[in-house]
Protein backbone atom coordinates (compact mmCIF):
# COMPACT_ATOMS: atom_id res chain seq x y z
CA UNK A 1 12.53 -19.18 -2.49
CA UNK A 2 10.59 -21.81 -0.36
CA UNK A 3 9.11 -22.86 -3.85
CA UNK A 4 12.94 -23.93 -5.21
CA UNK A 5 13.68 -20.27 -6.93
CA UNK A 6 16.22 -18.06 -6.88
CA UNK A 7 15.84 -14.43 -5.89
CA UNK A 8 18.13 -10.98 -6.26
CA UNK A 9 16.50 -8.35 -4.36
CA UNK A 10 17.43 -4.47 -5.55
CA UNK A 11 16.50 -2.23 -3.48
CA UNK A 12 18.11 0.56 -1.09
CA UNK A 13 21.14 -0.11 0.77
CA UNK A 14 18.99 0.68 4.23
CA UNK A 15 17.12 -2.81 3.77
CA UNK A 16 20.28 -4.65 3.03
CA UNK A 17 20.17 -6.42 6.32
CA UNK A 18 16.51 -7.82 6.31
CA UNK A 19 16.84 -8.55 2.49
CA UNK A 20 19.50 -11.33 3.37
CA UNK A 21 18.26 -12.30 7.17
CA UNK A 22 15.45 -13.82 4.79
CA UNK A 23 18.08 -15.50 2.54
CA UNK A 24 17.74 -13.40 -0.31
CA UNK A 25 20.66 -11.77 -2.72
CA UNK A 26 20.66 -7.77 -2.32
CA UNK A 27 21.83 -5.81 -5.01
CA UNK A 28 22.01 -1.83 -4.15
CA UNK A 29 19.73 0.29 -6.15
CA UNK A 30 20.76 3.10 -7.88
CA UNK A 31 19.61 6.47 -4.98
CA UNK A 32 19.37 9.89 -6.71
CA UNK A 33 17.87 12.96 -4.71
CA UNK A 34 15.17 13.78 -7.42
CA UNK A 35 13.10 17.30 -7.85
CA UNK A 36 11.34 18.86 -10.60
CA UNK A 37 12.34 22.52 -10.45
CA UNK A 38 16.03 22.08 -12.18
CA UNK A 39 17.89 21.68 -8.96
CA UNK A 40 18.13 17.72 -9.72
CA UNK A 41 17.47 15.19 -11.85
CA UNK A 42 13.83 15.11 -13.06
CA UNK A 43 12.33 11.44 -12.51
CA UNK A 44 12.84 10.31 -15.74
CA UNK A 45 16.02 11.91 -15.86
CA UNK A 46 16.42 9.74 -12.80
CA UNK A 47 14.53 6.61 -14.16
CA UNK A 48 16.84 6.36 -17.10
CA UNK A 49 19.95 6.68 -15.47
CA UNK A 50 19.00 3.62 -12.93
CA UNK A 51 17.58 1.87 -15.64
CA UNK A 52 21.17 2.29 -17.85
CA UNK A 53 23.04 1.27 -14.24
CA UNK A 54 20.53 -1.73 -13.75
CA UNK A 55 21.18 -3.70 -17.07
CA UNK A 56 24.34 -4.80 -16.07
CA UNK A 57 22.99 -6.65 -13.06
CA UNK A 58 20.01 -8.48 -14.63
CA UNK A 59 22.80 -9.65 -17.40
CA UNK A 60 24.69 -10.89 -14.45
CA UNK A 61 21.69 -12.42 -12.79
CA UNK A 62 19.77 -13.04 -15.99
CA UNK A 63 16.39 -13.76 -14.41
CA UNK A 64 13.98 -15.73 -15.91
CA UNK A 65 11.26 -12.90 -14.71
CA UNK A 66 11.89 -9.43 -13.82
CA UNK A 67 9.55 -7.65 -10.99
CA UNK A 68 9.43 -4.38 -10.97
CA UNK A 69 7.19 -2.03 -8.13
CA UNK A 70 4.33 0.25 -9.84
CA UNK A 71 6.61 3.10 -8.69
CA UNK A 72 9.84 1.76 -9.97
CA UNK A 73 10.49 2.65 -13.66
CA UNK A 74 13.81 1.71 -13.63
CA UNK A 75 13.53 -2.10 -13.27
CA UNK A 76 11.00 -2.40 -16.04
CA UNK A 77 12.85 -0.13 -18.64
CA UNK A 78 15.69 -2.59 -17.91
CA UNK A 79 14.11 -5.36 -18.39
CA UNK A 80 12.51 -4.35 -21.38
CA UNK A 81 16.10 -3.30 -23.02
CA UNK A 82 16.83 -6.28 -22.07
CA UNK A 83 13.91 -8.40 -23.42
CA UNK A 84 13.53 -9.90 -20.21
CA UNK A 85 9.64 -10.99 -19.40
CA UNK A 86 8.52 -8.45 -16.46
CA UNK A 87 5.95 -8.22 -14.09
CA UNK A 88 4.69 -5.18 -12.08
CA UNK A 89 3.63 -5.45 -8.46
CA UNK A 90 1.11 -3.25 -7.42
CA UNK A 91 1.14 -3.11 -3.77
CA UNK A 92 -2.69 -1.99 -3.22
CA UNK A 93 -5.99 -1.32 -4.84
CA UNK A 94 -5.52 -1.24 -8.72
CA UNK A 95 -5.36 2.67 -9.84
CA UNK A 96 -6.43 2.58 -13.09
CA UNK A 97 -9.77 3.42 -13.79
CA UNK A 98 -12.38 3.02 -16.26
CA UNK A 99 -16.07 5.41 -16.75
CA UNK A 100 -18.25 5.65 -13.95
CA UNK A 101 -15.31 4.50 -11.29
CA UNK A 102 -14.20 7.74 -9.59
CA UNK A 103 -10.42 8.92 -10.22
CA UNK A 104 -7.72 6.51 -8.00
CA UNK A 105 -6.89 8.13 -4.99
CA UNK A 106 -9.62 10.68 -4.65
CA UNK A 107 -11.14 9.13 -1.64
CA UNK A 108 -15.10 8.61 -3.21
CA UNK A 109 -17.13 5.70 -2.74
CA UNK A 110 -17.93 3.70 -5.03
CA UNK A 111 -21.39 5.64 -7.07
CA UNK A 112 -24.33 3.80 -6.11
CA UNK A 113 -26.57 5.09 -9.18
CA UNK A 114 -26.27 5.47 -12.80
CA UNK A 115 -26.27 8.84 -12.47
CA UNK A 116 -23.31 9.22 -9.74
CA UNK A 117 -21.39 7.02 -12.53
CA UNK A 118 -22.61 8.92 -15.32
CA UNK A 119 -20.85 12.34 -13.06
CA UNK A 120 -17.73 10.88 -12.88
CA UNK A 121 -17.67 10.66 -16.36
CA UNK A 122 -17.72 13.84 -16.77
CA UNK A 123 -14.07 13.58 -14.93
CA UNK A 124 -12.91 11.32 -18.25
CA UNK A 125 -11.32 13.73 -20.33
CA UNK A 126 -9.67 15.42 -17.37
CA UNK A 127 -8.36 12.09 -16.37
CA UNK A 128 -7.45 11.64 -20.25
CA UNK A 129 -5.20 14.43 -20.58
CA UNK A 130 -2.90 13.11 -17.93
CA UNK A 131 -2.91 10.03 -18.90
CA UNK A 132 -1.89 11.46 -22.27
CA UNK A 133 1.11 13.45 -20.44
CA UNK A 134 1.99 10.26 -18.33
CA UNK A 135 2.73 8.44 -21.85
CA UNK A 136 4.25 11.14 -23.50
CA UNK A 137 6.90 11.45 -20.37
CA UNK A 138 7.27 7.50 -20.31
CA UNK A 139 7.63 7.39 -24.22
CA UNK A 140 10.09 10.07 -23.84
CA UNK A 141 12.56 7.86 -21.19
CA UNK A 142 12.00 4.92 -23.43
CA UNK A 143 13.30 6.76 -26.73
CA UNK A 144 16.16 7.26 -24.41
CA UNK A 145 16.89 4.03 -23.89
CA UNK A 146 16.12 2.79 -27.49
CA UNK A 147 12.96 1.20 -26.16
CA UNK A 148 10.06 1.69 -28.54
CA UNK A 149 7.40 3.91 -28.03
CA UNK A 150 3.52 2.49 -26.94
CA UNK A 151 0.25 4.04 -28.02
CA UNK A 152 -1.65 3.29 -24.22
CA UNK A 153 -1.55 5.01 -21.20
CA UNK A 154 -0.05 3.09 -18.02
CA UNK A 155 2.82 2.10 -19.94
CA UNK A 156 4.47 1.42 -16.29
CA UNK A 157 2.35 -0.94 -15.63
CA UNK A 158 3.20 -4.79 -17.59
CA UNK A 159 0.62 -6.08 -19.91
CA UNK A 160 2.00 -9.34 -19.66
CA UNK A 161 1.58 -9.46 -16.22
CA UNK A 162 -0.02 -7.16 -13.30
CA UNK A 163 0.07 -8.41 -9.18
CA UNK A 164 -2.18 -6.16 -7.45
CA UNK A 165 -1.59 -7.26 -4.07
CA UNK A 166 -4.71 -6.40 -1.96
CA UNK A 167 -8.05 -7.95 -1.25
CA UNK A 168 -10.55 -8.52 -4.16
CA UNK A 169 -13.28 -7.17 -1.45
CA UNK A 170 -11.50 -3.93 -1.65
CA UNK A 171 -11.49 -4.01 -5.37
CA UNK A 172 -14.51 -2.13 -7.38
CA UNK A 173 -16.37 -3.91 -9.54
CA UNK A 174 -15.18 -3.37 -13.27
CA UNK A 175 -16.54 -4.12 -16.58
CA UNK A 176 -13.42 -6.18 -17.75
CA UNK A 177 -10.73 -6.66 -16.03
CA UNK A 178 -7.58 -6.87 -18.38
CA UNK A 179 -6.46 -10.83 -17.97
CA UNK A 180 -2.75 -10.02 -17.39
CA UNK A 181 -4.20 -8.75 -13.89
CA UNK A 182 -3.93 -10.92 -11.10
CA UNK A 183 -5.56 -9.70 -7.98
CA UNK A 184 -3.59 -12.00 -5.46
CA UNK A 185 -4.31 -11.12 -1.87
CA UNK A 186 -2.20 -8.67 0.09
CA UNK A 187 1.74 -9.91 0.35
CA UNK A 188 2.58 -9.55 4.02
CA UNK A 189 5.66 -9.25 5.65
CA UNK A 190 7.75 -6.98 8.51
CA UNK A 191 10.85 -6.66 10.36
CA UNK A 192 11.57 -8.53 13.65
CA UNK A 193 10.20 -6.72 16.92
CA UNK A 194 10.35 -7.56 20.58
CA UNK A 195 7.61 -8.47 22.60
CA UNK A 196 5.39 -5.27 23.64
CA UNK A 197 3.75 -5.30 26.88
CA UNK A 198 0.01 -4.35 26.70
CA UNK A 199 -2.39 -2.10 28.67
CA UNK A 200 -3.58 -4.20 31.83
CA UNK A 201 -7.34 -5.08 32.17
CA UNK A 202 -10.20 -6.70 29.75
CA UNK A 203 -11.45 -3.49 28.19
CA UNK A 204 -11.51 -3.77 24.21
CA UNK A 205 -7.46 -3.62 22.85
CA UNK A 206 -7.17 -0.39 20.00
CA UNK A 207 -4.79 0.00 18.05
CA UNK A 208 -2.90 3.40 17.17
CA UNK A 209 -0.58 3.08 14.33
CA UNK A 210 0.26 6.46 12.71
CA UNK A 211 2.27 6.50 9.01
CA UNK A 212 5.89 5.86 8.75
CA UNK A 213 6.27 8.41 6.50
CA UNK A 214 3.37 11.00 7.17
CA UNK A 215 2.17 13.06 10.02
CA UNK A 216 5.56 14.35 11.59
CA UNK A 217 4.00 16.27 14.35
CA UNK A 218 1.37 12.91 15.43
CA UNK A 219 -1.65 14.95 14.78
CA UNK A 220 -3.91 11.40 14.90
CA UNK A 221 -1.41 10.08 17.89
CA UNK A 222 -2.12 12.97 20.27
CA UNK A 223 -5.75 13.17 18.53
CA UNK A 224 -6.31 9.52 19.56
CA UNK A 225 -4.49 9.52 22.91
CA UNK A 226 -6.69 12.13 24.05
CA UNK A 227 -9.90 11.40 22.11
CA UNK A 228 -9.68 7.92 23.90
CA UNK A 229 -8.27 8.52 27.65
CA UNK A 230 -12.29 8.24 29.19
CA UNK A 231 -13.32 5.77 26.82
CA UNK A 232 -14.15 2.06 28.30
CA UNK A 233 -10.82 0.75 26.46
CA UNK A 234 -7.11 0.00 26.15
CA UNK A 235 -4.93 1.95 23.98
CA UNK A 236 -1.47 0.49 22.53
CA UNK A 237 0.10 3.05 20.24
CA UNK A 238 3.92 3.08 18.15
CA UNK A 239 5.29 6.37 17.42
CA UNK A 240 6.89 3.80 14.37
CA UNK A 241 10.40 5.72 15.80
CA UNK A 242 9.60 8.76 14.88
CA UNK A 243 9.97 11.12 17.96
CA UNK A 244 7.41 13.79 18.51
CA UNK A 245 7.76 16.94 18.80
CA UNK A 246 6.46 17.72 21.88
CA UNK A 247 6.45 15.04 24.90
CA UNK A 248 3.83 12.57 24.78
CA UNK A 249 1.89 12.27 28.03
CA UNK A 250 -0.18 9.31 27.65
CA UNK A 251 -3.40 8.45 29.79
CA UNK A 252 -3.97 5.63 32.37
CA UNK A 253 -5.36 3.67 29.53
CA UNK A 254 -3.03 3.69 26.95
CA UNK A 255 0.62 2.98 26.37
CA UNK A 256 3.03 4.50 23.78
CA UNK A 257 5.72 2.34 22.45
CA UNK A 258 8.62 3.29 19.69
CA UNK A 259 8.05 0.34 17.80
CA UNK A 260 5.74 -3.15 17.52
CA UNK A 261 4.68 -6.46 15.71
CA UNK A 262 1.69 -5.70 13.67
CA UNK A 263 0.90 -9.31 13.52
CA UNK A 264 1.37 -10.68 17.00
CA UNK A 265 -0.64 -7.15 18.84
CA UNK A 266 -3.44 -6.96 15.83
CA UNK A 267 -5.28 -10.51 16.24
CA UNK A 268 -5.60 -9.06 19.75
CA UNK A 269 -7.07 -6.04 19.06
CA UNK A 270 -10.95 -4.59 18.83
CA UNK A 271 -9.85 -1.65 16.35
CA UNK A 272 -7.08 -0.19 14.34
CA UNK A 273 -6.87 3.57 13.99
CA UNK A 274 -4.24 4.48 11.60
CA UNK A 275 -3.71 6.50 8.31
CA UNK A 276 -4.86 3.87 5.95
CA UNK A 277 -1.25 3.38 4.66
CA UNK A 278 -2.49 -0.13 2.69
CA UNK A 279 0.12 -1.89 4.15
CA UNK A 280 -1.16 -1.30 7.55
CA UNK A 281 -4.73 -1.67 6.57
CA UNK A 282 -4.29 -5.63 4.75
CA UNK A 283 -2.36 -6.87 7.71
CA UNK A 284 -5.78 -5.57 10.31
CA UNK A 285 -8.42 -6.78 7.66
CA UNK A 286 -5.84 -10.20 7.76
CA UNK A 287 -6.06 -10.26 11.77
CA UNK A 288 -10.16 -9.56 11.26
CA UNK A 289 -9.75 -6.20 12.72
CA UNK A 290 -11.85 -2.97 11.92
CA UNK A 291 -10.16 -0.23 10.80
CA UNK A 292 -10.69 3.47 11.89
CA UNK A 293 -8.65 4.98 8.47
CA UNK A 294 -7.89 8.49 8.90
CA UNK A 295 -5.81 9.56 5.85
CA UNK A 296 -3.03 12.09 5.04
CA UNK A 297 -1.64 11.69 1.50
CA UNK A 298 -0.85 9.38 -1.34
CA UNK A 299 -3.04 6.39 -1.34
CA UNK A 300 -4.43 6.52 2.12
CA UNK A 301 -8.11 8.48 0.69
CA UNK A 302 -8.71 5.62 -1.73
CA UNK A 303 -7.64 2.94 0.78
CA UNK A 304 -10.05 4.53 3.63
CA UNK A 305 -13.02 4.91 1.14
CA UNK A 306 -12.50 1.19 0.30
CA UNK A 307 -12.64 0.50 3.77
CA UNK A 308 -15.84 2.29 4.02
CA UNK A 309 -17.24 0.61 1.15
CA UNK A 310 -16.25 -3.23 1.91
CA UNK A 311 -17.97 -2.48 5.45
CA UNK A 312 -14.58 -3.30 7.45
CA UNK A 313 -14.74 -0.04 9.02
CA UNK A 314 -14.78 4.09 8.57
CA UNK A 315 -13.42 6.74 6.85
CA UNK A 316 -12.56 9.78 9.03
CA UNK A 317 -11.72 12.90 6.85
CA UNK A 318 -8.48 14.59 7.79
CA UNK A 319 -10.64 17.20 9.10
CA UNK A 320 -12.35 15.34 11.46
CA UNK A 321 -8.94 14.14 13.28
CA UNK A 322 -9.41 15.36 16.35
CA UNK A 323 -9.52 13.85 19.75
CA UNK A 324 -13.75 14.23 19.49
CA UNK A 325 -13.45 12.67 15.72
CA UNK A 326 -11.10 9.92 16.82
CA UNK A 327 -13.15 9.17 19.31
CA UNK A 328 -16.65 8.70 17.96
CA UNK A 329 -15.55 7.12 15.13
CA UNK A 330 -13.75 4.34 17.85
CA UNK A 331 -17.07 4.16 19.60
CA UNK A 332 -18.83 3.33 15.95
CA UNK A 333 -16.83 0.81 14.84
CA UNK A 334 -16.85 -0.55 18.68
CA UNK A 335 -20.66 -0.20 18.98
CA UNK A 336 -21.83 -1.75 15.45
CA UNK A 337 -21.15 -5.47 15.17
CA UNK A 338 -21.23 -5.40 11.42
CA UNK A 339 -17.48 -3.95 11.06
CA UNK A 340 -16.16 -6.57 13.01
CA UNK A 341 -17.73 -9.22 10.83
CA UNK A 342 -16.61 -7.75 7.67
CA UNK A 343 -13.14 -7.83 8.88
CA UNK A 344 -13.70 -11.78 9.89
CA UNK A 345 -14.85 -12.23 6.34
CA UNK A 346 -11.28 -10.97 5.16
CA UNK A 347 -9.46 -12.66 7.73
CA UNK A 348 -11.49 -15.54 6.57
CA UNK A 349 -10.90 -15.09 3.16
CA UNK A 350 -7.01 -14.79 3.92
CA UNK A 351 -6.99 -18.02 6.13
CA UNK A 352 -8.17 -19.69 2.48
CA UNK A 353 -5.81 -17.35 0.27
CA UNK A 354 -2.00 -17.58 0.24
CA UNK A 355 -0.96 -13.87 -1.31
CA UNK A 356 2.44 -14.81 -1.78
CA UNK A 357 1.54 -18.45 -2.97
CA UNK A 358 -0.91 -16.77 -5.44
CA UNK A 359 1.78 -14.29 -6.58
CA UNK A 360 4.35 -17.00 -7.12
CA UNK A 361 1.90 -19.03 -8.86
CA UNK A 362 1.37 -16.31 -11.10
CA UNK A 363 4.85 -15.30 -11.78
CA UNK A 364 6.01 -19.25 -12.68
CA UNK A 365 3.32 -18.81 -14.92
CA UNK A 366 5.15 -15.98 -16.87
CA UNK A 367 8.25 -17.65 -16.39
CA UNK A 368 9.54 -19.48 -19.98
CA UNK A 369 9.17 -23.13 -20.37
C-alpha cells in the first residue's frame, strides 16, 4: 500500500480488525472444519469448494496479482480459473528439496560429506512417491475445477513466481535454484501490545516465548522457568494467552506475562528460547538475538536445525526439554560469543534488506505492463 497499490486481504473473520487497522480491504475466507476420516470434508474437498466461493471476489476485485499462502490452495486454484497471474508466499525456509539435501522438516543438518549426501539419497524415491501422491490429489481438485492437469510435483507452489520469506543464511545451498524463486528476507509484522515491565537488575534479559498453537500444557514454559530460577539472569516469559493448566509460580528472576511486543522486548534481550515457530525465530535473528529452538511439530525441526547450522544458536531435541536441558543449552548460547555474532550478522543483514520492499519489488515485477 505505502508503494501506491491496492490490497484485498482474505483471510479469517478473527483478523478482520487488524486487517483494516492497517488500511487494508478484508474479505472473509471461506472456514470449513476439515478431517480425513469421512466425518468432513477432505482438504481438497475443502480446497475446491473455497476455491468455487473465491472466484467471485477476485472478479469483483480483479487483481492485477493474486497471492496465495503455500498452505492455501484455494486462492491459487482461483486464480488460475481465473487466469489471473499468482504468486505463492512461502513464509519460511523453502521445503522442496533436491538429492543430497535431507527431507524438509526432518530436523537434519545440512550433510557435511559426500557420503552423508549420497545417504539421503537413498531417501529419494521415498520422497518421490509422495510427491507423486501430492500431484495426483492436486491434479484431482484441479479436474474439478476444469483446471488442467500438470506433470511436476509442488503444483501448489507458482512457477511464475515463489516468495520464500526467510533469511538466505538459513537457506541450504542448492544446485539451481528455480528463477521464479525469490528468497526475500523474512516479512515481519504483529498486533499492537502494551508496554511490559521487565525483570529488575543488569543480569542478561532471556526470552521465553512458547508456540501459539503448540505445547498446551507449557512443557518448555515450566521447563524454562525452572531450568533458569538459579541462573545469573532475567527471565521475561508470555504464556501468548493461553492459560496453563496448572498455576504458574514463577521465580525471583523471572516474570510471566499473557502477552508482549516481540520487537520492542527482543533487541533487549541476550537469548530467545522458544519452539522455533519461524515467525518467532526471523523476528530474534532480526533483533540479533540467539535462539535456544526447542521444537514440537510442523516446521519448528527444520527451522531449529537451520538455526544450528547458520551458527545463530542451538537445537534442543524435544527430549531434552527439561528444566536441566533448558538450562544448559541457555548457559551455551550465553557462554560462547560466536552465537551472538551470528545473530548480529542477520540483524545486520536485515538493517540492509527490506523483506517487504523485496517482496513488493518482486510482485510489481509479475504484475502486467
Amino acid at each position: 500500500m505505502a508503494r501506491g497499490h491496492s490490497v484485498c486481504l482474505q483471510t479469517w473473520s478473527s483478523w478482520q480488525d487488524h486487517v483494516e487497522r492497517e488500511g487494508i480491504a478484508f474479505a472473509p475466507a471461506p472456514e470449513y472444519e476439515v478431517w480425513s476420516n469421512g466425518s468432513a470434508i477432505t482438504p481438497y474437498s475443502a480446497a475446491v469448494r473455497a476455491a468455487r466461493e473465491t472466484v467471485p471476489l477476485i472478479r469483483e476485485v480483479d487483481p492485477h496479482v493474486v497471492v496465495a499462502d503455500i498452505l492455501t490452495v484455494a486462492g491459487s486454484l482461483a486464480a488460475q480459473m481465473e487466469g489471473r497471474r499468482w504468486a505463492t508466499l512461502v513464509p519460511h525456509v523453502l521445503p522442496t528439496s533436491e538429492p543430497g539435501l535431507p527431507p524438509y522438516s526432518a530436523g537434519a543438518r545440512l550433510p557435511r560429506t559426500p557420503v552423508g549426501s549420497a545417504m539421503w539419497g537413498l531417501w529419494r524415491p521415498v520422497l518421490a512417491r509422495g510427491e507423486e501422491r501430492g500431484r495426483v490429489e492436486l491434479n484431482g481438485a484441479r479436474e474439478r475445477v476444469g483446471l488442467a492437469p500438470l506433470d511436476y510435483p509442488h503444483g501448489g507452489i507458482s512457477r511464475e513466481l515463489a516468495v520464500v520469506a526467510t533469511f538466505p543464511q538459513l537457506e541450504y545451498p542448492r544446485h539451481a535454484w528455480d528463477p521464479s524463486v525469490r528468497v526475500t528476507g523474512p516479512l515481519l509484522w504483529e498486533q499492537p501490545s502494551p508496554e511490559t515491565e521487565l525483570p529488575p537488575g543488569d543480569e542478561p534479559l532471556v526470552l521465553v516465548a512458547p508456540s501459539t498453537s503448540q505445547d498446551p500444557n507449557g512443557r518448555l514454559l515450566r521447563a524454562a522457568l525452572d531450568g533458569l530460577a538459579r541462573e545469573p539472569v532475567r527471565v521475561i516469559a508470555t504464556t501468548n494467552r493461553r492459560a496453563p493448566v496448572e498455576p504458574l509460580r514463577p521465580p525471583r528472576n523471572a516474570r510471566v506475562v499473557d502477552w508482549l511486543s516481540y520487537a520492542r522486548t527482543m533487541p533487549r534481550c541476550a537469548a530467545v528460547v522458544c519452539h522455533a515457530g519461524h515467525g518467532t525465530v526471523a523476528r530474534a535473528l532480526a533483533s540479533g538475538v540467539p535462539v535456544v529452538g526447542c521444537p514440537a511439530a510442523g516446521d519448528m525441526a527444520e527451522n531449529a536445525a537451520r538455526l544450528a547450522w547458520s551458527g545463530c544458536g542451538v537445537s534442543l531435541p524435544r527430549r531434552l526439554v527439561t528444566a536441566r536441558g533448558v538450562r544448559l543449552a541457555v548457559r551455551k548460547v550465553l557462554a560462547d560469543q560466536a552465537y551472538a555474532q551470528g545473530a548480529a550478522r542477520l540483524r545486520g543483514w536485515a538493517e540492509r534488506h527490506d523483506g517487504g520492499e523485496m517482496a513488493a519489488r518482486a510482485l510489481e515485477g509479475l504484475a502486467p505492463a
